[in-house]
Protein backbone atom coordinates (compact mmCIF):
# COMPACT_ATOMS: atom_id res chain seq x y z
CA UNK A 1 46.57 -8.65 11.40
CA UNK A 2 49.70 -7.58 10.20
CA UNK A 3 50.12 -6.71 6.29
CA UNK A 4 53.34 -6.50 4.48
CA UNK A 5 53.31 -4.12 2.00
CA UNK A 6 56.06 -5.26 -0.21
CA UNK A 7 55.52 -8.35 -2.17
CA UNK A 8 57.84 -11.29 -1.34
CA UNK A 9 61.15 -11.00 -3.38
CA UNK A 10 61.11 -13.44 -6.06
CA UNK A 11 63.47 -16.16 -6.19
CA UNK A 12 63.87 -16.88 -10.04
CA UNK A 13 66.31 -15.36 -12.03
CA UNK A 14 64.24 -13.01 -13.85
CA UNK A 15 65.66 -9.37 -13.64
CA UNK A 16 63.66 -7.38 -10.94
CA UNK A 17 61.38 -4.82 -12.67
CA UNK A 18 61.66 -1.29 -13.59
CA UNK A 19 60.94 0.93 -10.40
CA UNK A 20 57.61 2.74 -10.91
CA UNK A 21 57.79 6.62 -11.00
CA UNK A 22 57.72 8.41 -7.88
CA UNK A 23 53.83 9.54 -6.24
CA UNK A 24 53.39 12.51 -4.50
CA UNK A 25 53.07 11.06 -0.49
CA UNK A 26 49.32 10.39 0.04
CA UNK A 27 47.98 12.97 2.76
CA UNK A 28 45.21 12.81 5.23
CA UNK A 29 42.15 13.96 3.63
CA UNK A 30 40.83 17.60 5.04
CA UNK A 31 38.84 18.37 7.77
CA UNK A 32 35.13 17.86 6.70
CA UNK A 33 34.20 21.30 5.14
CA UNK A 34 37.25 21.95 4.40
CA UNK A 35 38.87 23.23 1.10
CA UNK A 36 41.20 21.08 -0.62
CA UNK A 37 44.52 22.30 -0.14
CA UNK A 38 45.65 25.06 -3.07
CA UNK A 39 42.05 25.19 -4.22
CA UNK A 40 41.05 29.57 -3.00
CA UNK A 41 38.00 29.33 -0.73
CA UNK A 42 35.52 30.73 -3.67
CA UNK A 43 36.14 28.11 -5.49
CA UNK A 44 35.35 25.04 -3.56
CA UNK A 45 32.53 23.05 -4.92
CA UNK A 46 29.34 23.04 -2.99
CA UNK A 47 28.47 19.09 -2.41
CA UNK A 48 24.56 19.43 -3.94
CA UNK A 49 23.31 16.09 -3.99
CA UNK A 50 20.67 16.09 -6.31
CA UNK A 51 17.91 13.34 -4.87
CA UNK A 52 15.84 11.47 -7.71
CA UNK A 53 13.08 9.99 -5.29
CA UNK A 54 12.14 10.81 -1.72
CA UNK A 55 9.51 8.80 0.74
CA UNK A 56 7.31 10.40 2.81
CA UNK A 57 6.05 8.52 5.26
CA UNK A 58 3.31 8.96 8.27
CA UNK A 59 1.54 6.88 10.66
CA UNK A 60 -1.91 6.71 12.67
CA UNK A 61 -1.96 4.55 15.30
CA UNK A 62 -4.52 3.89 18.03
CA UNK A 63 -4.01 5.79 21.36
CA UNK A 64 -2.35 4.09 24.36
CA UNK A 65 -2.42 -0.14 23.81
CA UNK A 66 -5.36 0.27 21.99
CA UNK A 67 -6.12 -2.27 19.01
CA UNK A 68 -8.29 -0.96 16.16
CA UNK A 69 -10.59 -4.21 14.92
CA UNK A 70 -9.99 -5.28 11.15
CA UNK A 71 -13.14 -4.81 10.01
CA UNK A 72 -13.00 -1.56 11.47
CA UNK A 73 -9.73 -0.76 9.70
CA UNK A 74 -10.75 -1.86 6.18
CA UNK A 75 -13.62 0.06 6.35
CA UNK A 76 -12.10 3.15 7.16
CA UNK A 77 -9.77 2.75 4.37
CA UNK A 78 -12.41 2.07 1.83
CA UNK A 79 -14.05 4.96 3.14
CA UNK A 80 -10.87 7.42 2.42
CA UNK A 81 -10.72 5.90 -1.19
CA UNK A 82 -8.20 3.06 -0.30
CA UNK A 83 -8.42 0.28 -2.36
CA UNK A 84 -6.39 -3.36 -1.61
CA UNK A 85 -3.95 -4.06 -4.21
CA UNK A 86 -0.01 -4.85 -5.18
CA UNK A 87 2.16 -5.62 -2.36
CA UNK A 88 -0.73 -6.69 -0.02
CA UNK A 89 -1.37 -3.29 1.15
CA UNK A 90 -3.59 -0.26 -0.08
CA UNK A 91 -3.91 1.91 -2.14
CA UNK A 92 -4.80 5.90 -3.02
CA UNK A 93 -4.44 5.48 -6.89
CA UNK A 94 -4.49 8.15 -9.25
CA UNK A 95 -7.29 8.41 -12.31
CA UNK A 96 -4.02 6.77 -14.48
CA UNK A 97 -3.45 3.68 -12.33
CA UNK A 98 -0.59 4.66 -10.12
CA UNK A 99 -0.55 5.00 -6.56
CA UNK A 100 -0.15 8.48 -5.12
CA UNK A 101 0.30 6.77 -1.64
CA UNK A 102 0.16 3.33 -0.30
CA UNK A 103 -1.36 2.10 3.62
CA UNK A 104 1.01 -0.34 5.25
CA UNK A 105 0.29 -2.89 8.57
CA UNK A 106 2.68 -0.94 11.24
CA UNK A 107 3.38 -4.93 12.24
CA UNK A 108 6.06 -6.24 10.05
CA UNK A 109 6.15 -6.96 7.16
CA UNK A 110 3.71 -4.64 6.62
CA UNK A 111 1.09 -6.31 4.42
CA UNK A 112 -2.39 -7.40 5.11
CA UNK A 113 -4.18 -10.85 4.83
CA UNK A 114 -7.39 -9.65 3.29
CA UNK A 115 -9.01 -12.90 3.37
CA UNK A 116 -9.02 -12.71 7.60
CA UNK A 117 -8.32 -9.12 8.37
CA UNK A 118 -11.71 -8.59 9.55
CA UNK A 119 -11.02 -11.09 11.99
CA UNK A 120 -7.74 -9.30 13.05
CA UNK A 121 -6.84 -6.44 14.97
CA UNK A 122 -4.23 -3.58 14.31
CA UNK A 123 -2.26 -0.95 16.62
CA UNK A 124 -1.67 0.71 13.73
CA UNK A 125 -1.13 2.11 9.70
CA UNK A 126 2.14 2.86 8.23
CA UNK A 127 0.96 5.79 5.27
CA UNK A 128 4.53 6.56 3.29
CA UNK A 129 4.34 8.03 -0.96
CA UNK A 130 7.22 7.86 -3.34
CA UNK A 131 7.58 11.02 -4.91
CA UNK A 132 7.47 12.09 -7.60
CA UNK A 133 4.44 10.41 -8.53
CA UNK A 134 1.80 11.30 -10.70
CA UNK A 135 1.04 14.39 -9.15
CA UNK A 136 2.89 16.84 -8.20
CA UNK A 137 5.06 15.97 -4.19
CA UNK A 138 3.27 18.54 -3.09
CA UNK A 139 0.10 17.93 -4.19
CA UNK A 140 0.50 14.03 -2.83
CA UNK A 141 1.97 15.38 0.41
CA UNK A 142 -1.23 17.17 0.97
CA UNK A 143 -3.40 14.12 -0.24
CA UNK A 144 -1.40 12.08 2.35
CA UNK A 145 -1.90 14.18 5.15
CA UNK A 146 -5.70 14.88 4.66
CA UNK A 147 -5.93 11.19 4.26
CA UNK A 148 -3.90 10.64 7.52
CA UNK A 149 -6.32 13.06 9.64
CA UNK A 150 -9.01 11.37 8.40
CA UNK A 151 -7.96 7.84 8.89
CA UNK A 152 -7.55 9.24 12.81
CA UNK A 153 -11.02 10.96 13.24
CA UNK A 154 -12.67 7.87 11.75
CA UNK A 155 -10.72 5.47 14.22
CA UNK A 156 -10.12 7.50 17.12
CA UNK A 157 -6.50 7.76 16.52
CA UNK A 158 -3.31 9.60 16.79
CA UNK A 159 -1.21 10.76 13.56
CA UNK A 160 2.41 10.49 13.79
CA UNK A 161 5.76 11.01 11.97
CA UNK A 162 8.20 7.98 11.04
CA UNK A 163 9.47 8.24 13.98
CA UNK A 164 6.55 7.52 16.16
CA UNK A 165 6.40 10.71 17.80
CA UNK A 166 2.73 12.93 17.06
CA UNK A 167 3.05 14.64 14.32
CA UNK A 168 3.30 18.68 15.29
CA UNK A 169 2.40 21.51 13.29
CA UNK A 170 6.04 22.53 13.31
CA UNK A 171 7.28 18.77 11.99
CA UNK A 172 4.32 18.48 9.16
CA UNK A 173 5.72 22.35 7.85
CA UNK A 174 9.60 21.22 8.26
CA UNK A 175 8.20 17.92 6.06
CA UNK A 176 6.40 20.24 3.91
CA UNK A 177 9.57 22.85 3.23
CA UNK A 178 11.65 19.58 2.73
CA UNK A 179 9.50 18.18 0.28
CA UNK A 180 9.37 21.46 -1.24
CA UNK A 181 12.83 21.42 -1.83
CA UNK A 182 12.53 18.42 -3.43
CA UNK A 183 10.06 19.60 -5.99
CA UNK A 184 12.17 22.04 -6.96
CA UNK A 185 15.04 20.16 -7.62
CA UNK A 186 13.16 18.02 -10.00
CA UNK A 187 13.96 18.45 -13.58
């Protein structure tokens, strides 16, 4: 589609208006990275993005096809301190009422039917945290994790990342130096 950048002249006899001043010519912005044009290299600001909130998020999933049962499930939750609550899904609260972490169905949309989960069966748990939280990111990321490991020993599972893949020593410490980051931005 065509678009024509001057307005249609107008017809009445009104007297055409003022021109407006002149503007520089617009330029293509620079390369990504690059300085803006008369600004010295020094001086070029760094593009810090300061993040308010960051989600962590894990899974543990049943090997292969497998299907956990329901009852199976919620008592393993119970067991690691995880209590059914807002959202449909669980809980890991804190002694003032917040959730450090919630448990997630991995089927969409991610809550549970507590009145028939028993009944059910589950591939897997979606584990994620908002930090901050009550604690300190750190301090959840830890609670997370220990609560991920033992979700898997308890149901014969497999932890993973968000991404599905098992979660690596290598990929919890880059999650761990991220989050780390994160703490210290905080204010």
């Amino acid at each position: 589609m065509m678009v024509n950048a001057d307005p249609m002249p107008s017809l009445s006899a009104a007297p055409a208006p003022a021109p407006a001043p002149a503007e520089p010519p617009i330029e293509s912005p620079p390369a990504a990275g690059a300085p803006k044009p008369g600004t010295p290299k020094a001086e070029t600001p760094k593009a810090e993005k300061i993040e308010l909130q960051k989600i962590v998020t894990v899974r543990v999933c049943a090997p292969g096809e497998e299907h956990w049962p329901g009852a199976q499930l919620l008592e393993a939750l119970e067991l690691h301190g995880l209590a059914f609550g807002r959202y449909q899904v669980f809980h890991r609260k804190h002694s003032d009422g917040r959730s450090l972490f919630c448990v997630a169905s991995l089927i969409e949309p991610g809550t549970f039917d507590i009145a028939v989960m028993a009944d059910q069966e589950f591939r897997g748990v979606t584990m994620f945290a908002v930090l901050p939280g009550p604690i300190a990111p750190l301090e959840t990321l830890d609670e997370l994790y220990a609560t991920a490991r033992g979700l898997a020993e308890a149901l014969s599972g497999v932890v993973q990342d968000a991404k599905g893949m098992p979660l690596s020593m290598q990929r919890a410490a880059a999650v761990r130096d991220d989050v780390a980051r994160f703490q210290a931005s905080l204010p």
